[in-house]
N, C-alpha and C. Protein backbone atom coordinates (compact mmCIF):
# COMPACT_ATOMS: atom_id res chain seq x y z
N UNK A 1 11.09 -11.15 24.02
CA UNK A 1 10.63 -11.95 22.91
C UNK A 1 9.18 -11.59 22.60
N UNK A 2 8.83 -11.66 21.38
CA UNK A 2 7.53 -10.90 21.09
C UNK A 2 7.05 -11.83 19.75
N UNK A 3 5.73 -12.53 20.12
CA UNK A 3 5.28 -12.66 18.77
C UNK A 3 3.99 -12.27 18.62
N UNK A 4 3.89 -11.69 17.30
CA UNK A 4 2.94 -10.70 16.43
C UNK A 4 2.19 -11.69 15.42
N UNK A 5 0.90 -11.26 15.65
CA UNK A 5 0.20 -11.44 14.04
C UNK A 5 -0.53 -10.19 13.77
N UNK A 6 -1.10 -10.02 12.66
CA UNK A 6 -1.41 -8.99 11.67
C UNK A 6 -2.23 -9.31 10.72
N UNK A 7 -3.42 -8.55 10.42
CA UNK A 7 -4.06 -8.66 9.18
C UNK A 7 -4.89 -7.35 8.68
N UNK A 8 -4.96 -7.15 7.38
CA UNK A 8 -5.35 -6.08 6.92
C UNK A 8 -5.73 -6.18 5.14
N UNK A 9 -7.22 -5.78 5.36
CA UNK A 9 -8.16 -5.64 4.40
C UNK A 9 -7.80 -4.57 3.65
N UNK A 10 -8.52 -4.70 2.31
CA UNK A 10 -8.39 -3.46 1.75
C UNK A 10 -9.30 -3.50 0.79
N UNK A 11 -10.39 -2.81 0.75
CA UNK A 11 -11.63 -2.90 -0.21
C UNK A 11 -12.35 -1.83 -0.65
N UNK A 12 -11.61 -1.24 -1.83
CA UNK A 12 -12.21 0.06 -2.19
C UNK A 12 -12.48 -0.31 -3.90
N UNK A 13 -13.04 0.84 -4.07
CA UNK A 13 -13.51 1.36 -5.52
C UNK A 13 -12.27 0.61 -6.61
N UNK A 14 -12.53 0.09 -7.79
CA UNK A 14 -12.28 -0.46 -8.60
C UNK A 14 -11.13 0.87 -9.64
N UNK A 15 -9.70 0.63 -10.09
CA UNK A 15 -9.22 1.52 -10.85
C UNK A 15 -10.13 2.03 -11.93
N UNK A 16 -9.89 3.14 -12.39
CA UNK A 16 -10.39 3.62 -13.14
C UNK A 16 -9.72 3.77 -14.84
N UNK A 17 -10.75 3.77 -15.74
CA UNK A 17 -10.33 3.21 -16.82
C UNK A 17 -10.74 4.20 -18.14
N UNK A 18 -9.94 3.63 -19.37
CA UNK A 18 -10.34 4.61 -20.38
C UNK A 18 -11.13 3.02 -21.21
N UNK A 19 -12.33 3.33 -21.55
CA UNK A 19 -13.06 3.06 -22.29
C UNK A 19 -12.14 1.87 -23.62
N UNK A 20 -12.61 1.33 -24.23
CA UNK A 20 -11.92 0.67 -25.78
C UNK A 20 -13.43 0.85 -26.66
N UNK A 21 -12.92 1.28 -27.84
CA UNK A 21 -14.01 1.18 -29.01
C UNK A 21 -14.01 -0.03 -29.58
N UNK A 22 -14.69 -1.20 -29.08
CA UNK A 22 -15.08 -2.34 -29.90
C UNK A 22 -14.55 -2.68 -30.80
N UNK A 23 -15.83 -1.92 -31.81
CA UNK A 23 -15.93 -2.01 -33.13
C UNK A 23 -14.41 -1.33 -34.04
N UNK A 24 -14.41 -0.18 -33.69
CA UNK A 24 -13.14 0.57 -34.10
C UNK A 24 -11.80 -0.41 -33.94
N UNK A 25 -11.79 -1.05 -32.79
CA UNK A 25 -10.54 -1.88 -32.55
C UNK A 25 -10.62 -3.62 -33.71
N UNK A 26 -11.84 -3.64 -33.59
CA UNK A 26 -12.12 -4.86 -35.05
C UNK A 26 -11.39 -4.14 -36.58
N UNK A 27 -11.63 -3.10 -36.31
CA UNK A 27 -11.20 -2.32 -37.60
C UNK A 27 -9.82 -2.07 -38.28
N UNK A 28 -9.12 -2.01 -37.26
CA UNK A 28 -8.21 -1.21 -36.89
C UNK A 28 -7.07 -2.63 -36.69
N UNK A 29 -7.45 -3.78 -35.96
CA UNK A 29 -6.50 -4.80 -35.43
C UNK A 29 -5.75 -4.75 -34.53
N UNK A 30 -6.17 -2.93 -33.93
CA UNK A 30 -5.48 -3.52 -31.73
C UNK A 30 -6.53 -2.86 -31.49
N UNK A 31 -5.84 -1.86 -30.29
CA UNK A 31 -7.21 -1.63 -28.94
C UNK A 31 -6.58 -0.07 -29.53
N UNK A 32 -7.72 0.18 -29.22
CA UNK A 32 -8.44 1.84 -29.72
C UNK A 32 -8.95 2.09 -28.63
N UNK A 33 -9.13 3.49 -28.01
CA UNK A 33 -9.30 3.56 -26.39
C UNK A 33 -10.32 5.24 -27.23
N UNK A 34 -11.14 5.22 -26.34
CA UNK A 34 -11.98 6.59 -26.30
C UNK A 34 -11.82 7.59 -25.43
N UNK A 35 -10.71 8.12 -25.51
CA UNK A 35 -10.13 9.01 -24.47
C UNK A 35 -11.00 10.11 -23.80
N UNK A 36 -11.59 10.28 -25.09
CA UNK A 36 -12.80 11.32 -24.88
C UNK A 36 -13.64 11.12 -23.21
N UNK A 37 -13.93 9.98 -23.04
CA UNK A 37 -14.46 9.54 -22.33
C UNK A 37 -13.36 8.67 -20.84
N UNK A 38 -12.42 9.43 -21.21
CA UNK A 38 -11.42 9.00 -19.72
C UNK A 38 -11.17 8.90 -18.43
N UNK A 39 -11.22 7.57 -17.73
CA UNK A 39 -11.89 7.65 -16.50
C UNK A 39 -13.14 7.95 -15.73
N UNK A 40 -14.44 7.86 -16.49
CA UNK A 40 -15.15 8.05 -16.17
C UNK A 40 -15.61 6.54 -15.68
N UNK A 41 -15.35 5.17 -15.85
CA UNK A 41 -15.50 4.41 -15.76
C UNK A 41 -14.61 3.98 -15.30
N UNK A 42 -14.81 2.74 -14.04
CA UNK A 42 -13.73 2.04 -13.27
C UNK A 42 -14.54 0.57 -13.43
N UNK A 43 -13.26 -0.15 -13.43
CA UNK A 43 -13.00 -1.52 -12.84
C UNK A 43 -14.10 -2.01 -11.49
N UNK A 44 -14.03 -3.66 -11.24
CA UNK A 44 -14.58 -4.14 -10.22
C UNK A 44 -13.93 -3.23 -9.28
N UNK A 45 -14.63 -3.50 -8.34
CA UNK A 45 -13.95 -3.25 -7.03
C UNK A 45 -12.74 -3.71 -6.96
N UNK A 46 -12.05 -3.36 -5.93
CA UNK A 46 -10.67 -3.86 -5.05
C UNK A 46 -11.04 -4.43 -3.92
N UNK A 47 -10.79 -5.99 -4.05
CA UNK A 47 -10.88 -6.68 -2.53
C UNK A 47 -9.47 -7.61 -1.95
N UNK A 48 -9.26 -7.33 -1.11
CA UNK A 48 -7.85 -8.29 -0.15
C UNK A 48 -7.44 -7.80 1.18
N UNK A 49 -6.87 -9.55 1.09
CA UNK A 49 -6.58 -9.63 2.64
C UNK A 49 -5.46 -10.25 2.96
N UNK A 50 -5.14 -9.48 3.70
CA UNK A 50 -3.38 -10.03 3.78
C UNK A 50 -3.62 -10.77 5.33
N UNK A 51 -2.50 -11.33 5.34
CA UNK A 51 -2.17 -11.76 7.03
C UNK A 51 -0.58 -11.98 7.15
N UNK A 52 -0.14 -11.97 8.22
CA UNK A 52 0.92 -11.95 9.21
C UNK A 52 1.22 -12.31 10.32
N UNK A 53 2.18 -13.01 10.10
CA UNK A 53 2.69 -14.02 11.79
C UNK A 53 4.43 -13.33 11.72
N UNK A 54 5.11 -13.04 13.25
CA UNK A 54 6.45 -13.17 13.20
C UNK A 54 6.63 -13.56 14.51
N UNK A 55 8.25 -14.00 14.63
CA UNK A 55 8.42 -13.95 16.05
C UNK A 55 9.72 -12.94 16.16
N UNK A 56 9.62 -12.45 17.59
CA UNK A 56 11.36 -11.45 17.86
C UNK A 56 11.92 -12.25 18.46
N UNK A 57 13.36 -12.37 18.79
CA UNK A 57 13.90 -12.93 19.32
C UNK A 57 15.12 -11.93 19.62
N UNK A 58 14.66 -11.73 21.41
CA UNK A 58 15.77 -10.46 21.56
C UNK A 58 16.92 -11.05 22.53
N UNK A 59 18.32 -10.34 22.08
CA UNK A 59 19.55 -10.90 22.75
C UNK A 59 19.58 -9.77 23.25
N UNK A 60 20.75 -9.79 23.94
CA UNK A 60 21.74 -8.53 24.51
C UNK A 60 22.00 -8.05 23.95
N UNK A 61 22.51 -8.19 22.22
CA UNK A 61 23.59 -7.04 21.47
C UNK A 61 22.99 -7.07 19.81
N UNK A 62 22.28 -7.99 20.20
CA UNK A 62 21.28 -8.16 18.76
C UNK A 62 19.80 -8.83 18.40
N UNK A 63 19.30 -8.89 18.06
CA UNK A 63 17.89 -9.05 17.89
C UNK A 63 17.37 -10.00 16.64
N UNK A 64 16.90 -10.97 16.31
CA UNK A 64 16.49 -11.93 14.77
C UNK A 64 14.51 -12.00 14.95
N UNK A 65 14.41 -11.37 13.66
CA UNK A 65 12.77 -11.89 13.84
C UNK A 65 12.67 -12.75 12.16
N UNK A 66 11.24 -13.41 12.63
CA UNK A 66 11.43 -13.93 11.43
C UNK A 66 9.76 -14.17 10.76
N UNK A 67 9.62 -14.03 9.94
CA UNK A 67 7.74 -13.77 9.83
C UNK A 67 7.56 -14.40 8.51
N UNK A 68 6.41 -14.17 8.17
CA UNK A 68 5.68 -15.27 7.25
C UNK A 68 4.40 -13.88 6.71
N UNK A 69 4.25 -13.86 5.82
CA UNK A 69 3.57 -13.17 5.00
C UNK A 69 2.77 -13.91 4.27
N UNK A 70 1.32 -13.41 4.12
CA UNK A 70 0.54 -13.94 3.00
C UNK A 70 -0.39 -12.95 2.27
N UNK A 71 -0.13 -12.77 0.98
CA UNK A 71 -0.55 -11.25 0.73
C UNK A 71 -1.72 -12.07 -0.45
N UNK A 72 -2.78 -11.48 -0.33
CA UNK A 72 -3.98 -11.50 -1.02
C UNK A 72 -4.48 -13.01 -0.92
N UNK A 73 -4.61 -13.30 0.28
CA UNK A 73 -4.88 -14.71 1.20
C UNK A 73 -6.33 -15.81 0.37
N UNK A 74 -7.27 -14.98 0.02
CA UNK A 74 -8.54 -15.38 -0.76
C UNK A 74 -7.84 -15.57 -2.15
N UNK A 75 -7.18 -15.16 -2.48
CA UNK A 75 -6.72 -15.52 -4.22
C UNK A 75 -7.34 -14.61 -5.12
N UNK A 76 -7.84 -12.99 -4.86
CA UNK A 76 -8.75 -12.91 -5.49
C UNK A 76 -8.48 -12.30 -6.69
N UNK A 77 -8.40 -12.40 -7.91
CA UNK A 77 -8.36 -12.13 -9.56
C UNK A 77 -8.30 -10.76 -9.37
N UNK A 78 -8.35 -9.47 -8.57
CA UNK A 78 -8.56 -8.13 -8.95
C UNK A 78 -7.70 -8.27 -10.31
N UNK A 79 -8.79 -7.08 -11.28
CA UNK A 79 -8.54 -6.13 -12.96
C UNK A 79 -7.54 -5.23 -12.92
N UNK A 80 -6.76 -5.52 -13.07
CA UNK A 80 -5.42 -4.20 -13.36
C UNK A 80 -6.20 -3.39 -14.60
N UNK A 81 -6.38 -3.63 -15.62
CA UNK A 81 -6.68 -3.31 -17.05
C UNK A 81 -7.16 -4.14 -18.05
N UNK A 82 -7.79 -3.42 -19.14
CA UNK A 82 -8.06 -4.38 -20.37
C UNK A 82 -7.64 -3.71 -21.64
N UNK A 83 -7.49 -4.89 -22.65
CA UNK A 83 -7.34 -4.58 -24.15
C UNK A 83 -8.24 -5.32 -25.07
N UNK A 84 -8.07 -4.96 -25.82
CA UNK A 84 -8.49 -5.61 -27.14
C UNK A 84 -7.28 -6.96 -27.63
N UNK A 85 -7.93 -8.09 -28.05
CA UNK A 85 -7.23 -9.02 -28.48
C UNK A 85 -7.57 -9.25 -30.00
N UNK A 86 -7.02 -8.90 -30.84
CA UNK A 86 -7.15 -9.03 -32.28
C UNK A 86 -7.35 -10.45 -32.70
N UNK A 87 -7.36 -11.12 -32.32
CA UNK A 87 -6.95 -12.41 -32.63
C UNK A 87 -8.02 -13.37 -32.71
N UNK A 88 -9.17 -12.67 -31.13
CA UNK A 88 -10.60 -13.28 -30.92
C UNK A 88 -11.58 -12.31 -31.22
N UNK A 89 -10.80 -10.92 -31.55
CA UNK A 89 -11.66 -9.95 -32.12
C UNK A 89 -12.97 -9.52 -29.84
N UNK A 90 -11.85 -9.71 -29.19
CA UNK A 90 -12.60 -9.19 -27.89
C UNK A 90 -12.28 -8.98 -26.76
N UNK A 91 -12.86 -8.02 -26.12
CA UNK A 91 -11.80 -7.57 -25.00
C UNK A 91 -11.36 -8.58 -23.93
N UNK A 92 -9.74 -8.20 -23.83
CA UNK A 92 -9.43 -9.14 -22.61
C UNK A 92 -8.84 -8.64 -21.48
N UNK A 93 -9.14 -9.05 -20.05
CA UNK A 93 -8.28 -8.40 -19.06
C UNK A 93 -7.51 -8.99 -18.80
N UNK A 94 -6.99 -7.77 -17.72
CA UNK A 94 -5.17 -8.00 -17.62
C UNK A 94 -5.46 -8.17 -15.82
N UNK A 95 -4.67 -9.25 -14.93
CA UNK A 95 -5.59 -9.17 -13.46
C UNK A 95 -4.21 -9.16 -12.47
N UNK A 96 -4.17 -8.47 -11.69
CA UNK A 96 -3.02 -8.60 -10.66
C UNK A 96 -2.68 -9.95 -9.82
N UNK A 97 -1.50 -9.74 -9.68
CA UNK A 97 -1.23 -11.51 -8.91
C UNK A 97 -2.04 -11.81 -7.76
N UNK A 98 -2.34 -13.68 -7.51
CA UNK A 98 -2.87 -13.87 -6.80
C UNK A 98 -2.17 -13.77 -5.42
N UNK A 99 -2.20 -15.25 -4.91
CA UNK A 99 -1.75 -15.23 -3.63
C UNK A 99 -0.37 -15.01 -3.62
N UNK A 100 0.59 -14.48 -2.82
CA UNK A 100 1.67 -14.56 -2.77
C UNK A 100 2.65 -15.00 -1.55
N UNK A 101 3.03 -15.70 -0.71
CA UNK A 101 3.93 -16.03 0.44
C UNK A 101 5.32 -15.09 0.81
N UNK A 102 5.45 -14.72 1.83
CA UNK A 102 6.45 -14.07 1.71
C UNK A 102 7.00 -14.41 3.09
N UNK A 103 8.37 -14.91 3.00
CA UNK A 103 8.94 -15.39 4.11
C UNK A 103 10.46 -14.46 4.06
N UNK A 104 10.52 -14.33 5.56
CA UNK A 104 11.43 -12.87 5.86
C UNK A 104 12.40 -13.06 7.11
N UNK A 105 13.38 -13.23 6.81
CA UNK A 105 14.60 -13.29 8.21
C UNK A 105 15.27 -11.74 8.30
N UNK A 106 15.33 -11.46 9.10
CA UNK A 106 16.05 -10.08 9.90
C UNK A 106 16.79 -9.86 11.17
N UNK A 107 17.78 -9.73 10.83
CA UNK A 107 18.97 -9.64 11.90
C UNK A 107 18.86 -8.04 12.22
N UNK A 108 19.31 -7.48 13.23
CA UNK A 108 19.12 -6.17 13.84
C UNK A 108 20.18 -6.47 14.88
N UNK A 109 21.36 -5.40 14.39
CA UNK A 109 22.60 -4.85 15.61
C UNK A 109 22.21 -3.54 16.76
């Protein structure tokens, strides 16, 4: 019988992005991107932290574990991307999910 916990950070450099022309996208009524200038610019950083609990539970002819997941534990807003919103005439981002739970049963023959 074995029980595990786990945790693991991950905090690097922010995706990288293509630019939007403002003004051009006021003009225009979506998002206008300056390709010219592609990827030269990134996003916030990337910050998270996951954690992990399970237990094993070993038989003779088969094995059940069962664990608990918590993925991006702080909640934190990381930027997937942005656009232009015609509507407020200004850029808006787009942000990856927050916290998430993840609960897991596994049988093993």
């Amino acid at each position: 019988n074995i029980i595990n916990s786990n945790v693991r950070i991950v905090w690097r450099g922010g995706y990288r992005v293509i630019p939007i022309d403002v003004q051009e996208s006021i003009n225009e009524g979506s998002t206008v991107y300056l390709y010219n200038n592609a990827f030269k610019e990134s996003a916030h950083d990337y910050f998270r932290i996951d954690i992990g609990f399970s237990y094993r539970k070993n038989n003779p002819t088969w094995t059940w574990i069962i664990s608990v997941d918590i993925q991006n534990l702080t909640n934190r807003a990381n930027i997937w991307d942005s656009y232009f919103d015609p509507e407020s005439n200004k850029l808006k981002e787009i942000y990856m999910v927050g916290l998430i739970p993840v609960l897991n049963y596994k049988v093993q023959f």
